[in-house]
N, C-alpha and C. Protein backbone atom coordinates (compact mmCIF):
# COMPACT_ATOMS: atom_id res chain seq x y z
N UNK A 1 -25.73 -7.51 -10.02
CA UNK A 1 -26.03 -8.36 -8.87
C UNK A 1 -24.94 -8.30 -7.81
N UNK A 2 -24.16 -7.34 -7.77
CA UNK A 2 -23.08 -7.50 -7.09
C UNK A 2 -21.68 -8.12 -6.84
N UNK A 3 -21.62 -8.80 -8.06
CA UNK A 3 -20.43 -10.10 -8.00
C UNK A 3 -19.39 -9.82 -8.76
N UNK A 4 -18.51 -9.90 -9.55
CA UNK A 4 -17.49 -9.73 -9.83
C UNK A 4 -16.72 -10.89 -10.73
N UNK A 5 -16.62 -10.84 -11.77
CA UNK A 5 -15.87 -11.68 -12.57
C UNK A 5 -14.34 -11.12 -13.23
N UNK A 6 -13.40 -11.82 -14.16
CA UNK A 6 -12.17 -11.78 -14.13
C UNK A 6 -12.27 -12.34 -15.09
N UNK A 7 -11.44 -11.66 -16.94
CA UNK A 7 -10.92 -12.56 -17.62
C UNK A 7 -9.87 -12.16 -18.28
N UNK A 8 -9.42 -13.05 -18.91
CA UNK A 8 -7.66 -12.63 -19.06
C UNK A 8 -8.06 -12.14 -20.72
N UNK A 9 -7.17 -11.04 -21.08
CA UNK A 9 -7.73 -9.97 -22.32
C UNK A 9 -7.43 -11.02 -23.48
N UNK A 10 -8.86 -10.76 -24.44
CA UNK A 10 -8.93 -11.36 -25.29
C UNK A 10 -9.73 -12.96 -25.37
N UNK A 11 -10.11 -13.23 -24.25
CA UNK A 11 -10.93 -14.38 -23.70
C UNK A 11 -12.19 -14.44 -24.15
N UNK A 12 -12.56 -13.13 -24.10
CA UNK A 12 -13.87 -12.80 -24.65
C UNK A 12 -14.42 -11.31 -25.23
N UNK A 13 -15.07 -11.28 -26.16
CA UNK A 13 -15.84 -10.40 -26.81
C UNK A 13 -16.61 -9.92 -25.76
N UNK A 14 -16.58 -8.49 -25.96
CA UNK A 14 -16.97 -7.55 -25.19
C UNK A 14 -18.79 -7.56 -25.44
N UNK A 15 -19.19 -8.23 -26.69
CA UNK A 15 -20.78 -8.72 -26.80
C UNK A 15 -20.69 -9.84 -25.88
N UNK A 16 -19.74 -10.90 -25.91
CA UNK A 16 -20.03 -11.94 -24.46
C UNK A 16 -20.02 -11.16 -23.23
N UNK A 17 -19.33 -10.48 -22.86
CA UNK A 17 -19.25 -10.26 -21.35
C UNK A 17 -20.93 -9.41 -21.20
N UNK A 18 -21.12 -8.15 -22.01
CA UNK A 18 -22.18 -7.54 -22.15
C UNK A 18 -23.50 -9.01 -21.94
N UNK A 19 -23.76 -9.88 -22.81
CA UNK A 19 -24.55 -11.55 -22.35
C UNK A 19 -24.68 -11.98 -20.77
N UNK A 20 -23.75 -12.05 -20.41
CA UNK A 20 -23.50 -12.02 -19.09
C UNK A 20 -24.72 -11.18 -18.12
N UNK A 21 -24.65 -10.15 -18.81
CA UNK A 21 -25.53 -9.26 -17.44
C UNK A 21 -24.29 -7.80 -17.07
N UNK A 22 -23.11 -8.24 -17.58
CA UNK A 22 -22.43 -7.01 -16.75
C UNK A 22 -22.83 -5.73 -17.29
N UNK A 23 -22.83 -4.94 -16.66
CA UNK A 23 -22.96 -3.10 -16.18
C UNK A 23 -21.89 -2.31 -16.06
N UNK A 24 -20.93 -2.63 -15.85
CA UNK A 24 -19.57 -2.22 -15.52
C UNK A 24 -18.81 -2.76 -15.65
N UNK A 25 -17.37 -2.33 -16.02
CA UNK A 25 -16.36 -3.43 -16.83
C UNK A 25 -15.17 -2.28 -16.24
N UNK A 26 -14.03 -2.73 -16.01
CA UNK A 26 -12.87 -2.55 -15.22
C UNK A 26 -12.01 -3.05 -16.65
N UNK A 27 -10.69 -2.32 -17.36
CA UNK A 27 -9.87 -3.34 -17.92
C UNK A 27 -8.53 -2.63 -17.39
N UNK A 28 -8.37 -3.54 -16.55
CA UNK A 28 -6.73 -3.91 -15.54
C UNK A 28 -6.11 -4.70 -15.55
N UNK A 29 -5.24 -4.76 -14.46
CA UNK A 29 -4.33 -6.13 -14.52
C UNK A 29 -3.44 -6.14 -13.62
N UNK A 30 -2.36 -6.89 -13.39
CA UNK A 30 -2.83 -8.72 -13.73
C UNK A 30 -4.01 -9.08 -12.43
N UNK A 31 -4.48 -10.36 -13.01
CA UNK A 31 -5.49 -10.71 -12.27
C UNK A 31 -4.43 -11.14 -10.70
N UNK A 32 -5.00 -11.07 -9.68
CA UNK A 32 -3.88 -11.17 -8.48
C UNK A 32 -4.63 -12.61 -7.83
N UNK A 33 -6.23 -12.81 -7.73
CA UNK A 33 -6.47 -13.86 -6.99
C UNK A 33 -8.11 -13.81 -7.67
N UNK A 34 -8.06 -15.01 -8.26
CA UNK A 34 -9.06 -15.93 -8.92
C UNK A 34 -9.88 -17.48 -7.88
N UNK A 35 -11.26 -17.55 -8.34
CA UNK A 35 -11.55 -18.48 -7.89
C UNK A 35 -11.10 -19.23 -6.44
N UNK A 36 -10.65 -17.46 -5.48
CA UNK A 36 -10.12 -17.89 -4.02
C UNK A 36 -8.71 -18.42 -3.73
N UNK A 37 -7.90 -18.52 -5.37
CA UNK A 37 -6.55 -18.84 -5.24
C UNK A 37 -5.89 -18.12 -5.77
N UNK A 38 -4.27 -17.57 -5.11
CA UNK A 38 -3.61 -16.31 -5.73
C UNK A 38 -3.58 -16.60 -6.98
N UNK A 39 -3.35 -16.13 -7.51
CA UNK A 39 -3.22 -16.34 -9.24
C UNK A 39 -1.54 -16.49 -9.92
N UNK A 40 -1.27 -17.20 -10.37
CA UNK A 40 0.45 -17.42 -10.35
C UNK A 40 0.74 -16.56 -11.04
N UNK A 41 0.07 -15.63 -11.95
CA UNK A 41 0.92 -14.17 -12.95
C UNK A 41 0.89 -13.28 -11.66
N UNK A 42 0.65 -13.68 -10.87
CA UNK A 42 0.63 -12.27 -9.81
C UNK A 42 1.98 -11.99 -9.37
N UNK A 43 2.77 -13.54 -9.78
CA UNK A 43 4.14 -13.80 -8.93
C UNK A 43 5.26 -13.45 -9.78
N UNK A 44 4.83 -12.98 -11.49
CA UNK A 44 5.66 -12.80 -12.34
C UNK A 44 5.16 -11.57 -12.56
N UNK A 45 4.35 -11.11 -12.55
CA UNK A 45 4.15 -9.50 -13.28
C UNK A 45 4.16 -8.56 -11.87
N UNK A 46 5.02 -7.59 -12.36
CA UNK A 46 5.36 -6.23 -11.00
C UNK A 46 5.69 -6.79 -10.38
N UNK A 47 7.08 -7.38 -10.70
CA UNK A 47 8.20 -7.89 -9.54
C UNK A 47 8.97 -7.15 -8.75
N UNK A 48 8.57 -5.39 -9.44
CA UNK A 48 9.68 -4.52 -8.37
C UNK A 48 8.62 -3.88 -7.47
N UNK A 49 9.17 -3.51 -6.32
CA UNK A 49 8.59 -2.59 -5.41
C UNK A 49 7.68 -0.86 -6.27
N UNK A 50 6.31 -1.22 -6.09
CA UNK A 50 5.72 -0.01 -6.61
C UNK A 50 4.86 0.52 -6.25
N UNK A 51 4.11 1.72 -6.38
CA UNK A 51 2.83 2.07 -5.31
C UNK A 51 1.47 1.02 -6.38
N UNK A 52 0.94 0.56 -5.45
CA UNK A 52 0.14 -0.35 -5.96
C UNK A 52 -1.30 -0.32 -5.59
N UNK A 53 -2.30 -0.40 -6.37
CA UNK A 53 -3.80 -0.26 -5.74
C UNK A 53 -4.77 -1.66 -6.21
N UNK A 54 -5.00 -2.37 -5.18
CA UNK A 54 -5.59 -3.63 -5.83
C UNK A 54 -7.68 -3.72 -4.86
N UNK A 55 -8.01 -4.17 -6.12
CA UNK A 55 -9.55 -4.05 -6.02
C UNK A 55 -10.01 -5.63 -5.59
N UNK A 56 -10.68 -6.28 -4.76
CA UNK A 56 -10.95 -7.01 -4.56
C UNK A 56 -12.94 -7.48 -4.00
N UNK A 57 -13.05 -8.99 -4.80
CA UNK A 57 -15.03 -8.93 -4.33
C UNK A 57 -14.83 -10.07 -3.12
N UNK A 58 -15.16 -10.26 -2.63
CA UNK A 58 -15.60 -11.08 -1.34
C UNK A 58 -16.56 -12.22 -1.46
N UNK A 59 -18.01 -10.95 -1.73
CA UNK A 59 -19.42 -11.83 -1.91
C UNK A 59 -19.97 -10.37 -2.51
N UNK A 60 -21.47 -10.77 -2.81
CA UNK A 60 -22.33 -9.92 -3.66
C UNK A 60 -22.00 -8.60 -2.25
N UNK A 61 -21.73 -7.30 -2.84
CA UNK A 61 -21.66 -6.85 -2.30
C UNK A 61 -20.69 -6.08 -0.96
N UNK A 62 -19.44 -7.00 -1.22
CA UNK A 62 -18.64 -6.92 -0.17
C UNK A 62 -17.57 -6.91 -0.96
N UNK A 63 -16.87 -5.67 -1.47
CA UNK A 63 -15.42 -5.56 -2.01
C UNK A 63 -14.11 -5.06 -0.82
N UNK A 64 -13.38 -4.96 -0.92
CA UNK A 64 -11.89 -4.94 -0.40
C UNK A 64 -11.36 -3.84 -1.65
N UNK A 65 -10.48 -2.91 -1.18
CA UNK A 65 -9.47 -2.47 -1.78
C UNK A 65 -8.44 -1.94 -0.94
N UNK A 66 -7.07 -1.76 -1.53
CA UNK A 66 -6.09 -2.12 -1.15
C UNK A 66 -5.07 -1.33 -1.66
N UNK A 67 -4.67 -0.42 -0.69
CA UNK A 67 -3.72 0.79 -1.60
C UNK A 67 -2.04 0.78 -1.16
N UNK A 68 -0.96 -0.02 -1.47
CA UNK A 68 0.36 0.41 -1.14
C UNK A 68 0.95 1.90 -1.77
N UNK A 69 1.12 2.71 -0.81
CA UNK A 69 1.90 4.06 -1.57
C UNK A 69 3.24 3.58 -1.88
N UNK A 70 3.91 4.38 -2.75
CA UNK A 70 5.56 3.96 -3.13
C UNK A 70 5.86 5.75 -4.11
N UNK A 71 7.22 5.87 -3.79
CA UNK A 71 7.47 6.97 -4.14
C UNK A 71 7.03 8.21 -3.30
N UNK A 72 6.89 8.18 -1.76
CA UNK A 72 6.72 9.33 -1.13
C UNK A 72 7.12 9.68 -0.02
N UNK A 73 7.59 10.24 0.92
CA UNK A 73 8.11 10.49 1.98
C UNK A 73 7.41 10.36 2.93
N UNK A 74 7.72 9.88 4.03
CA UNK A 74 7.08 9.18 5.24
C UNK A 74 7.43 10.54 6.25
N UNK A 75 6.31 11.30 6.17
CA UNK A 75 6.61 12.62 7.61
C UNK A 75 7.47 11.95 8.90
N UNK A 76 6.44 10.72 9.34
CA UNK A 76 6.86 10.47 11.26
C UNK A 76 8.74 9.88 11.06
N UNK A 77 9.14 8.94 9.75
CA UNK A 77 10.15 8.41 9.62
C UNK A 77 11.02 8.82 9.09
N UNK A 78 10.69 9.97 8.17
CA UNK A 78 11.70 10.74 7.30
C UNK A 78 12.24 9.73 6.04
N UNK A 79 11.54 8.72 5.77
CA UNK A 79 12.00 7.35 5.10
C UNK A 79 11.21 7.44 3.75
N UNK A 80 11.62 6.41 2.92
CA UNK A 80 10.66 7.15 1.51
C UNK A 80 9.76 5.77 1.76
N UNK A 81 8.67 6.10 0.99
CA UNK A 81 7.80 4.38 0.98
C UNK A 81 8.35 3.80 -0.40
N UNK A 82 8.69 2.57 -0.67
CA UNK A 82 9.14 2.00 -1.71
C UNK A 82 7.80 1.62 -2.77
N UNK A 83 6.69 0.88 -2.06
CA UNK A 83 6.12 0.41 -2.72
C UNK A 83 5.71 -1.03 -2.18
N UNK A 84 4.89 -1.90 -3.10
CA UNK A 84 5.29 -3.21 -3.09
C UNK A 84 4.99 -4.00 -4.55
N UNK A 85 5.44 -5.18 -4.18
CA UNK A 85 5.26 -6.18 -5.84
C UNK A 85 3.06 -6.52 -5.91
N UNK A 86 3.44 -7.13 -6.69
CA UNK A 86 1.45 -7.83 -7.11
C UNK A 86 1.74 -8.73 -6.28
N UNK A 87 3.04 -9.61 -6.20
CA UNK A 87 2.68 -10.53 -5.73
C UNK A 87 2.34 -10.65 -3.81
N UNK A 88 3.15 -9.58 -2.98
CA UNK A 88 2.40 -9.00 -1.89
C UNK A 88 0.91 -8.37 -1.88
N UNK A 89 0.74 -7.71 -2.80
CA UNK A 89 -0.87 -7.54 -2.99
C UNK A 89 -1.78 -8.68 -3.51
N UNK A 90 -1.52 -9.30 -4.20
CA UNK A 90 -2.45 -10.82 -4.45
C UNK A 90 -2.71 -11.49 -2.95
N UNK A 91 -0.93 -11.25 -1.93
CA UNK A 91 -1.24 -12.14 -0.66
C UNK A 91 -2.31 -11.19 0.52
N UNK A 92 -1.75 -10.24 0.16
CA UNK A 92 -3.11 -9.21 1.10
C UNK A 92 -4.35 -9.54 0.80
N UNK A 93 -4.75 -9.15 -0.95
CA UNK A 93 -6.24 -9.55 -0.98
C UNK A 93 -6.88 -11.31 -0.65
N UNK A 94 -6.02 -11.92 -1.06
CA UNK A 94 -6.56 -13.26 -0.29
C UNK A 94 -6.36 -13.62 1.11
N UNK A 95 -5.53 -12.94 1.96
CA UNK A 95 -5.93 -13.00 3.06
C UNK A 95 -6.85 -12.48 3.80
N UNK A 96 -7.37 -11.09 3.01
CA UNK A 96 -8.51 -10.44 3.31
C UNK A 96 -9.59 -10.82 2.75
N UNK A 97 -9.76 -12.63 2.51
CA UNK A 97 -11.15 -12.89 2.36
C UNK A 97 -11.04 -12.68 0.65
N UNK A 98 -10.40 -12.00 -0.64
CA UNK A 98 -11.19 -12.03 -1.21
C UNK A 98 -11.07 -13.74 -2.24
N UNK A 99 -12.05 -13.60 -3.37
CA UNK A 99 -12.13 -14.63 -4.23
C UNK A 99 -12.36 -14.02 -5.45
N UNK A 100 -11.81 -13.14 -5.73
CA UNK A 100 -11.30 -12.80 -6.57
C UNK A 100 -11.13 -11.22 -6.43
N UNK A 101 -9.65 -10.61 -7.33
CA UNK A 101 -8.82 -9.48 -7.06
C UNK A 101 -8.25 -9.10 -8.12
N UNK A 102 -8.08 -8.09 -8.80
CA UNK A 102 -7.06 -7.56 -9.68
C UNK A 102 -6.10 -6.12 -9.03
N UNK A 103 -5.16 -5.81 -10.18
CA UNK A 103 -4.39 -4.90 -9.74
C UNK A 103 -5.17 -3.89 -10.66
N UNK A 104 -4.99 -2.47 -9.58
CA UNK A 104 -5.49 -1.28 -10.62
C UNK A 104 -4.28 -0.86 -10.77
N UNK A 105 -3.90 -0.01 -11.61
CA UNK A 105 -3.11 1.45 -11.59
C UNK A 105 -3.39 2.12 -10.19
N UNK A 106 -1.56 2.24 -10.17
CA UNK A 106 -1.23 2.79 -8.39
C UNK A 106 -0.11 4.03 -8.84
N UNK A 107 0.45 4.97 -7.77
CA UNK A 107 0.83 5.75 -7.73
C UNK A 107 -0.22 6.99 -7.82
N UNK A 108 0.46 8.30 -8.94
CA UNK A 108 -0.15 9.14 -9.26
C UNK A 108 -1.54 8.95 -9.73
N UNK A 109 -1.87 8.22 -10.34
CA UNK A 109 -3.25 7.89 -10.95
C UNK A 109 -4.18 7.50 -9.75
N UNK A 110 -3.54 7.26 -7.96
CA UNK A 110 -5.17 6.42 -6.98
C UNK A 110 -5.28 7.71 -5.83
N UNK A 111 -6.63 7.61 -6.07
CA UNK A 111 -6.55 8.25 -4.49
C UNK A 111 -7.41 7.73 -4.37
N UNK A 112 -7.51 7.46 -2.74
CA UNK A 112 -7.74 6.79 -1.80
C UNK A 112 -8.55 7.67 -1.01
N UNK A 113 -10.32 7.68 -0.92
CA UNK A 113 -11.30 8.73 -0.18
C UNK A 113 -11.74 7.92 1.05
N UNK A 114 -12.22 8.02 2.11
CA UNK A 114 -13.02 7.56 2.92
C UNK A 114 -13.97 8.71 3.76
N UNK A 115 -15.31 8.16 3.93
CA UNK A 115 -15.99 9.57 4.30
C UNK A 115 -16.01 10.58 3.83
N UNK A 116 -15.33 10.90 2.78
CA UNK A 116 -15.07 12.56 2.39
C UNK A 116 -13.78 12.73 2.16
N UNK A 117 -12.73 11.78 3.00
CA UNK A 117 -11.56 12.67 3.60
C UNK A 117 -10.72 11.68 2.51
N UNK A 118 -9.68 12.19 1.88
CA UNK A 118 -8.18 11.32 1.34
C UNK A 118 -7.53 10.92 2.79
N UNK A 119 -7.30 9.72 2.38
CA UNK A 119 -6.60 9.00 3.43
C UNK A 119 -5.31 8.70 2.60
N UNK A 120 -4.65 8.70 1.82
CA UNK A 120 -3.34 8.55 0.96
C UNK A 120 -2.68 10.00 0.84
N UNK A 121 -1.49 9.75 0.85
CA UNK A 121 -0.76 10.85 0.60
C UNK A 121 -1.05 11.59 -0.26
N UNK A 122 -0.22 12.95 -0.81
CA UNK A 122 -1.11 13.60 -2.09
C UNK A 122 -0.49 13.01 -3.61
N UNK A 123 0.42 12.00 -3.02
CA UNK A 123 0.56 11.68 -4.62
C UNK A 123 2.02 11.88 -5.94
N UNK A 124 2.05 13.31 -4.76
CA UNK A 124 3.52 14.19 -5.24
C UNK A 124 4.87 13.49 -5.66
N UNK A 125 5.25 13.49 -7.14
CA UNK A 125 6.44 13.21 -7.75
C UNK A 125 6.81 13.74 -8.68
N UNK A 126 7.60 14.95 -8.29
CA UNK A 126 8.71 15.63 -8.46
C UNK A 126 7.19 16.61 -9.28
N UNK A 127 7.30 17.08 -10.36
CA UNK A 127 6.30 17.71 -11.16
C UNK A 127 5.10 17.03 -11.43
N UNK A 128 4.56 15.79 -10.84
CA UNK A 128 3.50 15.15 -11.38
C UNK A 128 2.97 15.25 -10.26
N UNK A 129 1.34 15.47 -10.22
CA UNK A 129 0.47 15.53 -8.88
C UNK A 129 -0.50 14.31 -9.99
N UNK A 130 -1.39 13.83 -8.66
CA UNK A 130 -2.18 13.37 -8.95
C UNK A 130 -2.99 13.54 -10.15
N UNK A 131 -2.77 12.70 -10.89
CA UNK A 131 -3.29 13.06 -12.20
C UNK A 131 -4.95 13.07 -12.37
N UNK A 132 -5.84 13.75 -13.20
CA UNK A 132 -7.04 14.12 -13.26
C UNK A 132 -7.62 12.84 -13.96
N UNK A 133 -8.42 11.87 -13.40
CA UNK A 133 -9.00 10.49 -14.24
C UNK A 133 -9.96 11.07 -14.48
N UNK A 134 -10.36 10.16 -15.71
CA UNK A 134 -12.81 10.16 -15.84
C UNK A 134 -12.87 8.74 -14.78
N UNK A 135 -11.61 7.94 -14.26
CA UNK A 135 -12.19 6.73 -14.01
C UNK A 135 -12.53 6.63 -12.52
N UNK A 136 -13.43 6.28 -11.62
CA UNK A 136 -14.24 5.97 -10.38
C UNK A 136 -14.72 4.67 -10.14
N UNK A 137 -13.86 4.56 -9.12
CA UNK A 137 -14.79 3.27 -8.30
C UNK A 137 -14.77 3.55 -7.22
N UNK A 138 -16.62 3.81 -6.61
CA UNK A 138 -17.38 4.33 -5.56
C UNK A 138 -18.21 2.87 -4.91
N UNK A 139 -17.85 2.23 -3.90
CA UNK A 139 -18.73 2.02 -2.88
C UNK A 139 -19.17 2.38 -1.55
N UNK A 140 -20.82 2.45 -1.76
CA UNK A 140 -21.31 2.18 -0.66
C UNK A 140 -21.63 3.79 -0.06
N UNK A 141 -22.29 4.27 0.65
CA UNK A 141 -23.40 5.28 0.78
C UNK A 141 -23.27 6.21 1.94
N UNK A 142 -23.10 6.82 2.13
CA UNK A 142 -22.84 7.68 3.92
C UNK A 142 -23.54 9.05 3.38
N UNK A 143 -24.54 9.25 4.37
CA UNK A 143 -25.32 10.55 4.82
C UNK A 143 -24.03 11.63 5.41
N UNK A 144 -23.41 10.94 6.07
CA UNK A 144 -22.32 12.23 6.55
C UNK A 144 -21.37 12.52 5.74
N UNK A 145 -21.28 12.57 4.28
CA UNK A 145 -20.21 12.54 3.30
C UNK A 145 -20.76 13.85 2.22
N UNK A 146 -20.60 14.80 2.43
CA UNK A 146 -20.99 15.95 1.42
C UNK A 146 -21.64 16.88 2.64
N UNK A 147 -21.86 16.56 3.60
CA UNK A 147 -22.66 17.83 4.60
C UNK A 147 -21.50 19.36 4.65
């Protein structure tokens, strides 16, 4: 149905959540913003500067995501990107509307597509490229994306 729920591991049996209705199941962390309020583990877990990718629902249908790079060189500045904490990404996704948000795995493990095109750097640290996932999260539909 489009909506998006959040529970902290071990809350529930994977036959409860399946009850529910869910189709798809995400297991990440920490939760960054619950029930429209940041979530206070957001302010204790990933306290250092890191490349960070956070997923966020809005309403049926309306997600947010949210990619800080860290660990890569800035062409125009010559500067490296550091990163950031959860707890700057918890404040992004709730300012961007959502009501609820978690953190994915950031760095080497996200890339970041729009239209077709990577919009994130390539990822590059030192011998590690972007590593090869099975894991995808795809929204939303464009005719001009594969021509």
């Amino acid at each position: 149905d489009g909506t998006m729920q959040v529970y902290i591991t071990g809350t529930k049996t994977a036959k409860e959540i399946l009850k529910t209705g869910a189709t798809d199941t995400l297991s990440f962390g920490p939760i960054l913003v619950e029930n429209g309020e940041i979530c206070p583990r957001s302010k204790s877990f990933g306290v250092s500067s890191a490349p960070r990718t956070g997923f966020g629902y809005v309403e049926p249908g309306h997600y947010v995501c949210v990619m800080a790079e860290g660990r890569v060189d800035d062409e125009i500045t010559g500067k490296d990107s550091d990163g950031e904490t959860c707890k700057w990404l918890a404040e992004r996704m709730h300012e961007m509307g959502c009501v609820t948000a978690l953190n994915l795995d950031g760095g080497a493990t996200s890339t970041m597509l729009f239209m077709g095109e990577q919009i994130n750097k390539s990822g590059n640290y030192g011998s590690v490229t972007n590593r090869k996932q099975n894991e995808l999260v795809g929204i939303g539909h464009s005719d001009s994306v594969g021509e």
